[in-house]
Protein backbone atom coordinates (compact mmCIF):
# COMPACT_ATOMS: atom_id res chain seq x y z
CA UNK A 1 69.94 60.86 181.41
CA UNK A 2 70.68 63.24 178.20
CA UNK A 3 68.93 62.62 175.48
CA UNK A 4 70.49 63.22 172.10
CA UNK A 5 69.25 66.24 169.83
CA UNK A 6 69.72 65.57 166.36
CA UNK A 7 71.60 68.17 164.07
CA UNK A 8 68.05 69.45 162.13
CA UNK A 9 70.11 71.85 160.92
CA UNK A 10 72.48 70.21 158.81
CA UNK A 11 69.70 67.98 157.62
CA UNK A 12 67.64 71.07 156.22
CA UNK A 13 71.16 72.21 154.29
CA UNK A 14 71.21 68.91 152.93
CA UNK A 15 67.65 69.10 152.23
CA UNK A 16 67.62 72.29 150.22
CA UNK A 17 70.83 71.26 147.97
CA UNK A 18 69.28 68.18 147.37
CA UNK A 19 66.41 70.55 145.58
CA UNK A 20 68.71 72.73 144.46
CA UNK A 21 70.00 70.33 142.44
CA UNK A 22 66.82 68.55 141.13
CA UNK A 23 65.58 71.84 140.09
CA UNK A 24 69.29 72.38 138.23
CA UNK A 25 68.86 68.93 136.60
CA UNK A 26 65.37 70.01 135.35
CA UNK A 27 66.34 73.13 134.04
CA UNK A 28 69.02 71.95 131.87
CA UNK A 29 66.64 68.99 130.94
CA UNK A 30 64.01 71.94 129.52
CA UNK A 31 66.84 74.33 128.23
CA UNK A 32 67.84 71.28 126.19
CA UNK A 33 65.01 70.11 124.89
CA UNK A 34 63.79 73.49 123.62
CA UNK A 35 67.25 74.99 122.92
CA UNK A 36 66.68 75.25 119.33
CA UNK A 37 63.28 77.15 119.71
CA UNK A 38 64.86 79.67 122.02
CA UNK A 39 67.88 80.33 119.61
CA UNK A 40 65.79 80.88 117.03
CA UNK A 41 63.63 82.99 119.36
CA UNK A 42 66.10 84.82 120.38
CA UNK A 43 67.43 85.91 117.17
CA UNK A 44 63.71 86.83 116.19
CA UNK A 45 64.13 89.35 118.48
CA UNK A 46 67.90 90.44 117.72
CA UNK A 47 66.93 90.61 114.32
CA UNK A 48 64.05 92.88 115.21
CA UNK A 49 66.22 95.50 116.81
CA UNK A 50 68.11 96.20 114.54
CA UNK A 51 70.53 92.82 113.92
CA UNK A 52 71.49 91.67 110.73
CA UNK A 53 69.96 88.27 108.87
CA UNK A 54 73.82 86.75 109.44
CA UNK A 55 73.21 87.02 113.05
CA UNK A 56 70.57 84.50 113.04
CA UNK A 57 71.48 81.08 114.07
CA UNK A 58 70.98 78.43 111.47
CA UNK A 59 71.21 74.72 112.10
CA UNK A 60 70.10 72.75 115.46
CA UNK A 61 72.05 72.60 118.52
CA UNK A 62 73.20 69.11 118.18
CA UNK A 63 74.91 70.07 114.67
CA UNK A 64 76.78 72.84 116.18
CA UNK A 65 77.99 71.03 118.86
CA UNK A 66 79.43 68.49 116.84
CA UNK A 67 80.79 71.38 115.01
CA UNK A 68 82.69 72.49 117.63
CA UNK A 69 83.96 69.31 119.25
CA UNK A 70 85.45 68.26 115.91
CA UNK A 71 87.45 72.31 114.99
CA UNK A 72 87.42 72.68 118.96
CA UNK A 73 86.43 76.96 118.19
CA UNK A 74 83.18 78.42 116.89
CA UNK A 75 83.59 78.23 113.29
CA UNK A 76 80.36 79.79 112.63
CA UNK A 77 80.23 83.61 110.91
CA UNK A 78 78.75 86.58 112.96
C-alpha cells in the first residue's frame, strides 16, 4: 500500500501569509491610532532641519480625510 504524504509545503505558504497578514492588519491598526502623534512628530523634526512653520501639519487625521473625500485633492498649503 502507498500511503499519502500531505503537501506540508503549501500548508507552511499558507501559514506564513496568514501572519503576514495579521501582522499587516496590526500595523495599520497602530499607524492609525497614533497617526496624529507621528505627523506631528514628524514635522517636529522637519521643522528642526531647517522646514518652515507652514510645513507643519495642523488638524487630526480624521479632519483631513474628510477634507479630501469631499474636494477629492489635497487642499492643504505647503
Amino acid at each position: 500500500m502507498r500511503v499519502k504524504r500531505t503537501n506540508a509545503k503549501g500548508q507552511a505558504v499558507v501559514e506564513y501569509i496568514i501572519i503576514i497578514v495579521i501582522v499587516a492588519i496590526a500595523a495599520l491598526v497602530i499607524l492609525g491610532a497614533f497617526s496624529d502623534r507621528l505627523r506631528a512628530m514628524i514635522a517636529g523634526v522637519t521643522t528642526s532641519l531647517g522646514g518652515t512653520e507652514q510645513t507643519v501639519a495642523e488638524g487630526s487625521s480624521l479632519q483631513k480625510l474628510k477634507d479630501l473625500k469631499e474636494a477629492g485633492t489635497d487642499t492643504s498649503t505647503p
